[in-house]
Protein backbone atom coordinates (compact mmCIF):
# COMPACT_ATOMS: atom_id res chain seq x y z
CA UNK A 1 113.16 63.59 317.02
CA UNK A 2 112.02 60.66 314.69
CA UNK A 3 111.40 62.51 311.72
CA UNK A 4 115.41 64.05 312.24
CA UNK A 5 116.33 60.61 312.42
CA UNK A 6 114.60 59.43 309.76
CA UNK A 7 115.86 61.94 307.63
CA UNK A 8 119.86 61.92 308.69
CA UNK A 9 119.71 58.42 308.78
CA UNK A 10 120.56 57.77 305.12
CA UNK A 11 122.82 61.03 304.81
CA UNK A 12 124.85 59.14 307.72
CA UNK A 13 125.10 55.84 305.71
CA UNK A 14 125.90 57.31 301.82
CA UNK A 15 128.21 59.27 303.56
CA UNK A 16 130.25 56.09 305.90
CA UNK A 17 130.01 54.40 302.04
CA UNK A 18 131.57 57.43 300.04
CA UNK A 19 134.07 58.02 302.77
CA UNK A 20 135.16 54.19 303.01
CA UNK A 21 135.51 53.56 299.28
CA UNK A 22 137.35 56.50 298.46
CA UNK A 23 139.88 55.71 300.67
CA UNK A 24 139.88 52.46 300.28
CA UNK A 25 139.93 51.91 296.89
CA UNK A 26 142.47 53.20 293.67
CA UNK A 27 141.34 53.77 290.62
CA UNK A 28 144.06 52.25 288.59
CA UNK A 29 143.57 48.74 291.01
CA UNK A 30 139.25 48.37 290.77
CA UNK A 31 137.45 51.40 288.81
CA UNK A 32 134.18 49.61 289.88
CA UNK A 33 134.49 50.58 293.80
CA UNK A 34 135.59 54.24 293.19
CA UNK A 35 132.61 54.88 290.56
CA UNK A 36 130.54 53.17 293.25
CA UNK A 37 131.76 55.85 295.81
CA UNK A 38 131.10 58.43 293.49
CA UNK A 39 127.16 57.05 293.39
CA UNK A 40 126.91 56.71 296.94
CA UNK A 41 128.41 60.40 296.97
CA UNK A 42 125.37 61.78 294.38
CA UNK A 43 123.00 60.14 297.20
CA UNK A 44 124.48 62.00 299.75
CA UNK A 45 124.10 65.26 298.08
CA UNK A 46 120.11 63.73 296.95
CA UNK A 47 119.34 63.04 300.88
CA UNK A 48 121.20 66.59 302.25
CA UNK A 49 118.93 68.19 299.79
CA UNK A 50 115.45 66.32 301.03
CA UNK A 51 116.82 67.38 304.79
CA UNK A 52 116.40 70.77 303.81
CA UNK A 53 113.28 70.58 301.67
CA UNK A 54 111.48 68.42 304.43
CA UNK A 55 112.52 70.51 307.25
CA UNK A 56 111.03 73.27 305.78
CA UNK A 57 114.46 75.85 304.94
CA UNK A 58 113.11 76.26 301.24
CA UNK A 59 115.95 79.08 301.04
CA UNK A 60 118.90 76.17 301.66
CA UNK A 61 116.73 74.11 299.40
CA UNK A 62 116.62 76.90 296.81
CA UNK A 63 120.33 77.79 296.49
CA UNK A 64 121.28 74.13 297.01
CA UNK A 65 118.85 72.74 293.95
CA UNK A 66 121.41 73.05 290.89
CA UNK A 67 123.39 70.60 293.05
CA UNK A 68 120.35 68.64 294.24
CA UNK A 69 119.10 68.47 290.36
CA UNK A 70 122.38 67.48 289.58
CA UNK A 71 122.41 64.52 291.86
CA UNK A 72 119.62 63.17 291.19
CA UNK A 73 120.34 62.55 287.93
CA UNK A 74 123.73 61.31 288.34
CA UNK A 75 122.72 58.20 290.57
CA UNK A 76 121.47 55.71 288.18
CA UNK A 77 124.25 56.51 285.45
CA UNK A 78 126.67 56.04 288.00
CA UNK A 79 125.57 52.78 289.24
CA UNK A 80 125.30 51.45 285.41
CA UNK A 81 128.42 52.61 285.45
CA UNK A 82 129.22 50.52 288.31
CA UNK A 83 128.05 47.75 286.99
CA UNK A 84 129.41 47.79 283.56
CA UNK A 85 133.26 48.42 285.40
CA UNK A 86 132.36 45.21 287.25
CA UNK A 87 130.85 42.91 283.90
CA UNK A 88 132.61 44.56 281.10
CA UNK A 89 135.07 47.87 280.53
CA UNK A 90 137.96 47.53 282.65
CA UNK A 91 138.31 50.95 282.39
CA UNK A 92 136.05 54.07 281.70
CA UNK A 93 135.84 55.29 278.28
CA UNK A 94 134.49 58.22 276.07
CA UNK A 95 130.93 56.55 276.00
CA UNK A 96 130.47 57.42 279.56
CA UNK A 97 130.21 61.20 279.09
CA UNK A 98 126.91 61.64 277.40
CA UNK A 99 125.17 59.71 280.48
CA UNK A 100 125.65 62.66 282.69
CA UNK A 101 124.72 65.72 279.87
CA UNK A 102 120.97 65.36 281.79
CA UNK A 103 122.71 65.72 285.41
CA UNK A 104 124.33 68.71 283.53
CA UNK A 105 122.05 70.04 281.90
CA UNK A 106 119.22 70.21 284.66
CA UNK A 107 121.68 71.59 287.25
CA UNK A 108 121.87 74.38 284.72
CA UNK A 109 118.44 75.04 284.27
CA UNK A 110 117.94 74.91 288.07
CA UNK A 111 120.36 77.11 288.47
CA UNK A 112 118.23 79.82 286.32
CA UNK A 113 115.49 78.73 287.58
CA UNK A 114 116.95 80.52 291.05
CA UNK A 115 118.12 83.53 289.22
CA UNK A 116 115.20 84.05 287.24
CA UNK A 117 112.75 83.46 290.51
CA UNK A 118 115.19 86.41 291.83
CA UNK A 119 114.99 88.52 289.49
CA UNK A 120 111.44 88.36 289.82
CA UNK A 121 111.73 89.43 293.37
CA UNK A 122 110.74 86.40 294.74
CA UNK A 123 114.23 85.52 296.53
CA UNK A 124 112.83 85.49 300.29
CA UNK A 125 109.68 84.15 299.82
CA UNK A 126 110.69 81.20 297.19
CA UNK A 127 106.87 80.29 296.36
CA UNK A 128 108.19 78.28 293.35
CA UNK A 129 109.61 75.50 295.93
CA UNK A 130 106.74 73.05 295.69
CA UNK A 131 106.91 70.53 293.39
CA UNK A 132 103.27 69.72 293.31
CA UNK A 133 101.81 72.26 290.24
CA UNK A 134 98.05 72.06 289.48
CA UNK A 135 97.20 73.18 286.49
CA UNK A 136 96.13 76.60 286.58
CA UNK A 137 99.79 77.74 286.94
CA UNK A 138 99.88 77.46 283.47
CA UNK A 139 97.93 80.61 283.24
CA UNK A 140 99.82 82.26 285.92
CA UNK A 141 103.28 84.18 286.00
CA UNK A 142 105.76 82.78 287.04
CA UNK A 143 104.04 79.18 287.27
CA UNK A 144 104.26 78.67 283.73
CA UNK A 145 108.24 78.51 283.72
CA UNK A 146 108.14 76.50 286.53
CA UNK A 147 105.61 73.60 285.86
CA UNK A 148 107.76 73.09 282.21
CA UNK A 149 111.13 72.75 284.16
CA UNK A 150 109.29 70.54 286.83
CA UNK A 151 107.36 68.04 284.36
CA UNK A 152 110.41 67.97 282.44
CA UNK A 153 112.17 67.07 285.22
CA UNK A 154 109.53 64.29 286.18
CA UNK A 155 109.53 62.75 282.39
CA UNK A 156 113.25 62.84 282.10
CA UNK A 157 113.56 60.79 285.70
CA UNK A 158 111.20 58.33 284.78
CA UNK A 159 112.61 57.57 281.33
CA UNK A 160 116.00 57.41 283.69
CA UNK A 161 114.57 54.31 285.60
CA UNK A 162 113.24 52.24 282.66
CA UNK A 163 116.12 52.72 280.61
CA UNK A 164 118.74 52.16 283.24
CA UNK A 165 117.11 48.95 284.83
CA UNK A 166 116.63 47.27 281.21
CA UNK A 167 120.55 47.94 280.37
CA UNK A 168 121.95 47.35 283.67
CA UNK A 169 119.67 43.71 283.96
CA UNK A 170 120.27 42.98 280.55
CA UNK A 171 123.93 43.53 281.07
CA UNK A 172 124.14 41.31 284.18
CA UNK A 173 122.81 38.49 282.49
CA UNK A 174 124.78 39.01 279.73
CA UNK A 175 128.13 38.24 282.49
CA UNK A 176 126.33 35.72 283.96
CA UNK A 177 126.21 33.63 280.74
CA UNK A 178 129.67 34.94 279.73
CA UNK A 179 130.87 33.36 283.17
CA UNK A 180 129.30 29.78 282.34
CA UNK A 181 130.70 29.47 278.97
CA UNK A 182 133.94 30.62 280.25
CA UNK A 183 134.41 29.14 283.85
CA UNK A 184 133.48 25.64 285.69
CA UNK A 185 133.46 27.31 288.63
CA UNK A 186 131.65 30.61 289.06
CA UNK A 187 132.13 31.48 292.68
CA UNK A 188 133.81 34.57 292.91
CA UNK A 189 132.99 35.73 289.56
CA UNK A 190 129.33 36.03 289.76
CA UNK A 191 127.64 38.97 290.61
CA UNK A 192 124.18 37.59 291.00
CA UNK A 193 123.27 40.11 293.99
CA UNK A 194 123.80 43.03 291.65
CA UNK A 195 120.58 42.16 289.84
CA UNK A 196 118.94 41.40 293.50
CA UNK A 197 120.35 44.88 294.19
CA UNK A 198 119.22 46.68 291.18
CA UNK A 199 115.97 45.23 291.29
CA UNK A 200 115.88 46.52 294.60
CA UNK A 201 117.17 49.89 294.16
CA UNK A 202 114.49 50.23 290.89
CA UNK A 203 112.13 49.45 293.52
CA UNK A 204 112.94 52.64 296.06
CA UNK A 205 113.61 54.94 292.76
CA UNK A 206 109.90 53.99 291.68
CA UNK A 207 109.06 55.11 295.35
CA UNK A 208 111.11 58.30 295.07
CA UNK A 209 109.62 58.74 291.33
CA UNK A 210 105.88 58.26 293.39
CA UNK A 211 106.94 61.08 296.01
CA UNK A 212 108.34 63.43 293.20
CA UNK A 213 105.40 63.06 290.83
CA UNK A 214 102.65 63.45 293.96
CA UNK A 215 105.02 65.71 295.84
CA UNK A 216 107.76 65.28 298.06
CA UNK A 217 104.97 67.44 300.70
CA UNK A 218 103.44 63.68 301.72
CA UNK A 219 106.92 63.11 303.27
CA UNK A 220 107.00 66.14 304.90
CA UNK A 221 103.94 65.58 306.35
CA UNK A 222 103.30 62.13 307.28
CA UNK A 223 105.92 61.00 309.68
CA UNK A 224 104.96 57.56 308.73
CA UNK A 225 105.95 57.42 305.40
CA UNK A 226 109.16 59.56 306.25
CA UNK A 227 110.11 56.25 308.46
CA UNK A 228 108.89 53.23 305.81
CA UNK A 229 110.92 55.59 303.27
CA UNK A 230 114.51 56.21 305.48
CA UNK A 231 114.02 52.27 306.60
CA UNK A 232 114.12 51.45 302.81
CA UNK A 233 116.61 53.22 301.44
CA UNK A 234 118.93 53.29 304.32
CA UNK A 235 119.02 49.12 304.34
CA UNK A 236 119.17 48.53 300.45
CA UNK A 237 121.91 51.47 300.47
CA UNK A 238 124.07 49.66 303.40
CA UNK A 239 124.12 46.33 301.40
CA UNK A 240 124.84 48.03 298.01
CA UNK A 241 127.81 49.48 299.89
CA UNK A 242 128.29 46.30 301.81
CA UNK A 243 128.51 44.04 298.43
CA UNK A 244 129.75 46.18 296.18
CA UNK A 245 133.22 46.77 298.81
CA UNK A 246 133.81 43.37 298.58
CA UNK A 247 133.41 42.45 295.20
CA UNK A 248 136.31 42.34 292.96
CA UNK A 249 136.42 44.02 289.20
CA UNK A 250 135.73 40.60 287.68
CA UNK A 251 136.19 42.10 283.90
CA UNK A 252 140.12 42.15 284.63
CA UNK A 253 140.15 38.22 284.92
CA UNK A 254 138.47 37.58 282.32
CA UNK A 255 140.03 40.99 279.97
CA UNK A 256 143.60 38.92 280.75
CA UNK A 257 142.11 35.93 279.80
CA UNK A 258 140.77 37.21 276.54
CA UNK A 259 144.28 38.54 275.88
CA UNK A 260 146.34 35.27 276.29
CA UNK A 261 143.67 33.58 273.79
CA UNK A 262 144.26 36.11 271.25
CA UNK A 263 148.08 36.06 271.45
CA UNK A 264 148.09 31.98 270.62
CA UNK A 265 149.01 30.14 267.48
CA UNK A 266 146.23 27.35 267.78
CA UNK A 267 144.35 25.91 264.54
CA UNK A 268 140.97 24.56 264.19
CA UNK A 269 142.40 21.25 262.94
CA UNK A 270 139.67 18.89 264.54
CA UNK A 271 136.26 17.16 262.44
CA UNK A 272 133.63 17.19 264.85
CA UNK A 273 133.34 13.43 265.29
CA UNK A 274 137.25 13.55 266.40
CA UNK A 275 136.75 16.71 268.83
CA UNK A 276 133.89 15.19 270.70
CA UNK A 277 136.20 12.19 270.88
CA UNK A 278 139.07 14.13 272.40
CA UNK A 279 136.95 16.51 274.09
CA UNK A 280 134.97 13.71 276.23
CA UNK A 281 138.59 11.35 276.83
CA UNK A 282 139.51 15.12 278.91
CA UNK A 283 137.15 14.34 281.23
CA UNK A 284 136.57 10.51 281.21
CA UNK A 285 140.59 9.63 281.05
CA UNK A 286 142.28 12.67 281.70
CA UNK A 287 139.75 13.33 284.41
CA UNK A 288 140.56 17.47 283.85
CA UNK A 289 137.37 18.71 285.72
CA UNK A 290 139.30 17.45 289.49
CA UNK A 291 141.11 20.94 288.53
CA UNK A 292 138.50 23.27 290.65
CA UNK A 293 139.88 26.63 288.56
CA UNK A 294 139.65 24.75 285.36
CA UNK A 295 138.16 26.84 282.33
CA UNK A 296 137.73 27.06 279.00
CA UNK A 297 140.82 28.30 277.62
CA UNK A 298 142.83 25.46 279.22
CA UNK A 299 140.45 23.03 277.53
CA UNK A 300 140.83 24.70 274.01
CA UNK A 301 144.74 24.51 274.83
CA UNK A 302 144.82 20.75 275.25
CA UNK A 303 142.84 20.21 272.24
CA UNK A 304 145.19 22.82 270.51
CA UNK A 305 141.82 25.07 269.22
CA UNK A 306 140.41 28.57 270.67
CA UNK A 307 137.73 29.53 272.95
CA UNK A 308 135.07 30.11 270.96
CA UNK A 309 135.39 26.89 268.60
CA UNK A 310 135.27 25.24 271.44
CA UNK A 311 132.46 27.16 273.71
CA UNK A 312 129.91 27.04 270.38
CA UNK A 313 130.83 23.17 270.25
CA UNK A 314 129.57 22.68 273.77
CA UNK A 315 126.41 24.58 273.50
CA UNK A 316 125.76 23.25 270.00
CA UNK A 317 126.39 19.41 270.51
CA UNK A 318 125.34 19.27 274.11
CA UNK A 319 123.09 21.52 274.30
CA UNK A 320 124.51 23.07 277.50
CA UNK A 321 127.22 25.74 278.81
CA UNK A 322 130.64 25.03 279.75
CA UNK A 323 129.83 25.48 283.62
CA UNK A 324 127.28 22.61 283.59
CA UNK A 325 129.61 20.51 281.17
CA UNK A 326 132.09 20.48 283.35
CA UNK A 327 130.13 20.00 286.40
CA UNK A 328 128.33 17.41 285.36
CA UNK A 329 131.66 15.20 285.40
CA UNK A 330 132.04 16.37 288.47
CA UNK A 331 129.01 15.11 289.96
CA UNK A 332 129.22 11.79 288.45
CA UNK A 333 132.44 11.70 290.41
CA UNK A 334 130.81 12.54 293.62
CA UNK A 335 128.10 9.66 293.18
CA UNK A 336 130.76 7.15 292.43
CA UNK A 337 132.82 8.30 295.52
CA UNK A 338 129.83 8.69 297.98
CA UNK A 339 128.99 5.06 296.56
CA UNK A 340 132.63 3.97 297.85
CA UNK A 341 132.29 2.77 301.36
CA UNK A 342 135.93 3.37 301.47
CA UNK A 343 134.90 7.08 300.99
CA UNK A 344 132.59 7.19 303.94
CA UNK A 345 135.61 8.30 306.31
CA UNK A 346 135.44 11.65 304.35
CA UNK A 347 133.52 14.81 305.31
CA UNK A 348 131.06 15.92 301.90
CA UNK A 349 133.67 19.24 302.41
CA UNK A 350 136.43 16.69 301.27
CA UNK A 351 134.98 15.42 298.58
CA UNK A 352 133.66 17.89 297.26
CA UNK A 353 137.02 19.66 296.87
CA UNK A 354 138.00 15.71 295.85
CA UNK A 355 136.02 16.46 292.86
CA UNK A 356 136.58 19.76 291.49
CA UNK A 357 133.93 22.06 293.11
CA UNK A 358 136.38 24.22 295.02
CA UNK A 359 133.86 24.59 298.11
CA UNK A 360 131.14 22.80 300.09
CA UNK A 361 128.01 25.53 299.32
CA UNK A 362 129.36 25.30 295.48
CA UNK A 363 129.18 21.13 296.10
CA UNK A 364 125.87 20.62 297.30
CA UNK A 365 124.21 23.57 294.70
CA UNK A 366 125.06 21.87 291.81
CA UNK A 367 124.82 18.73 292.90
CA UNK A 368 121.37 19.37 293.78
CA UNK A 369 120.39 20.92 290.41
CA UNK A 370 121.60 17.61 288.52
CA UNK A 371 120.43 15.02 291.10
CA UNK A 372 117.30 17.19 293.10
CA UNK A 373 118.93 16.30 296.28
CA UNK A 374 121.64 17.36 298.48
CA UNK A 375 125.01 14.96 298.70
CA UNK A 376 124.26 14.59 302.37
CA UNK A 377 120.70 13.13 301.82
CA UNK A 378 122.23 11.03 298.74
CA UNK A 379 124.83 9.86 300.58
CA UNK A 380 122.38 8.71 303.47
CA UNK A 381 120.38 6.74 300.95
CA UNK A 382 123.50 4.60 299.55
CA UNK A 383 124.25 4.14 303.53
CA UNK A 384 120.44 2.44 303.84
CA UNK A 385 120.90 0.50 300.71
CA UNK A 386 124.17 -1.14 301.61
């Protein structure tokens, strides 16, 4: 009864994921989600596959392993392809189709793999099935076909994992700068939890890489890593789905963004001394960082220069990104408020919203970075002063 449950457990959840961003989501409005349901789909067809291998019906397992080769190595392309809908295409392109020539190519191979086996008269008795080969097989017929298409099959997954997990991380941190040189306000925009989740998922494919290079037999017969294993993947699986619903395809803000900047007539007209000048009286006089959604293309527009001019500026002269630029106007704003005993009839909600940050959680994060303590606990201290 356990071990069933174990095993349907994540076929239930892939499949409640597929299902619910399929339908919920249109290609032409956020190509991220449906890619996502087509990962959560590949896992589906990956976990219907172990049902019938750890169950023991190596005949389903047999005919069904072109599609169960096929999904396995469609599940991390997929989710880089996620990820990269969500960071930085906003829509698929041509690149995308070598990624899934392995998936292709090893559902082929599989798929002889059954005919040859047949051929060979081995079509009710399937001894081929395991995937744990010692190495004698090499001398014996048909082991020797088999142990090449399995250790290929091992090396090709594990060179899967480590490429996959350095582009997908190194992508995400790519947005995540791209988001503080381009926004003061990052909530909404940053997708932080995909690197939690990656990290996470790396973590149960190095599992499943574990089980497929000992053989997936220690599953089959140890009930208590069947449980530890479905527990796993079945919770990082729900919050991939979970997170990745909600989010938005955050490329398209930033893709219309890009567009507007390009289309505009500005010239680099200012000497550094002067922009610095300008560029500070934003802030000090002009007080522009009370605008919560304020980013760097309206700051470029009021000092009639682009983005970039403007973005390299920052980093260069102050040594920090736009995000904390901004924000650190913002916080001065806060202490001089919170310093106000006027301002003591308002809730640290109010002012942080007062002050650009757009929400309480975003308010008492940053301030805490700058000042190593929360508004509330800063504000308590000016009360015991006064």
């Amino acid at each position: 009864m356990l071990k069933t449950i174990a095993l349907l457990t994540p076929v239930y959840i892939t499949g409640f994921w597929a299902t619910v961003l399929f339908l919920t989501s249109r290609p032409s409005r956020n190509q991220a989600k449906f890619f996502l349901g087509f990962f959560m789909m590949s896992l589906l067809l990956v976990f219907i596959g172990l049902f019938f291998y750890i169950t023991e019906d190596y005949i389903s397992f047999a005919h069904f392993r072109p599609v169960y080769n096929f999904a396995v190595f469609m599940i991390f392309p997929l989710y880089y392809f996620f990820i990269r809908l969500l960071t930085l295409d906003v829509t698929p392109d041509f690149s995308y189709l070598w990624h899934i020539l392995p998936a292709i190519f090893f559902a082929v191979l599989a798929f002889g793999v059954n005919k040859y086996y047949y051929y060979l008269g081995y079509q009710n008795s399937m001894p081929d099935i395991s995937d744990k080969i010692s190495f004698r097989d090499f001398h014996e017929s048909p082991g020797l076909f088999y142990i090449v298409f399995i250790m290929a099959r091992k090396v090709l997954l594990a060179f899967q994992i480590i490429y996959y997990t350095v582009k997908g991380i190194r992508l995400i941190n790519f947005h995540h700068q791209r988001i503080l040189n381009f926004y003061s306000n990052e909530s909404g925009k940053n997708v932080n939890w995909l690197q939690i989740m990656y990290y996470s998922m790396v973590l149960s494919s190095l599992l499943s890489f574990a089980y497929n290079y000992f053989g997936k037999s220690m599953l089959q017969h140890n009930l208590g890593y069947l449980l530890i294993s479905s527990l796993l993947y079945s919770t990082i699986l729900f919050l991939i789905g979970f997170l990745g619903s909600r989010q938005d395809q955050v490329i398209k803000e930033i893709a219309v963004d890009q567009i507007d900047e390009t289309n505009d007539s500005y010239i680099e007209t200012w000497q550094e001394k002067e922009l610095k000048e300008n560029l500070e009286n934003l802030f000090r006089k002009k007080k522009i960082h009370l605008n919560s959604e304020l980013t760097i293309w309206d700051v470029s527009g009021e000092l009639i220069t682009n983005r970039t001019y403007i973005s390299n500026f920052i980093n260069k002269h102050y040594g920090i990104n736009f995000s904390r630029f901004v924000n650190q106007y913002r916080v001065e704003e806060a202490k001089a408020m919170m310093e106000e005993i006027d301002s003591r009839k308002f809730t640290l909600e109010t002012i942080g919203e007062k002050c650009g940050f757009g929400s309480l959680n975003n308010f008492i994060r940053v301030f805490q970075s700058f000042e190593g303590t929360t508004p509330g606990f800063f504000r308590v201290n000016q009360k015991s002063k006064d």
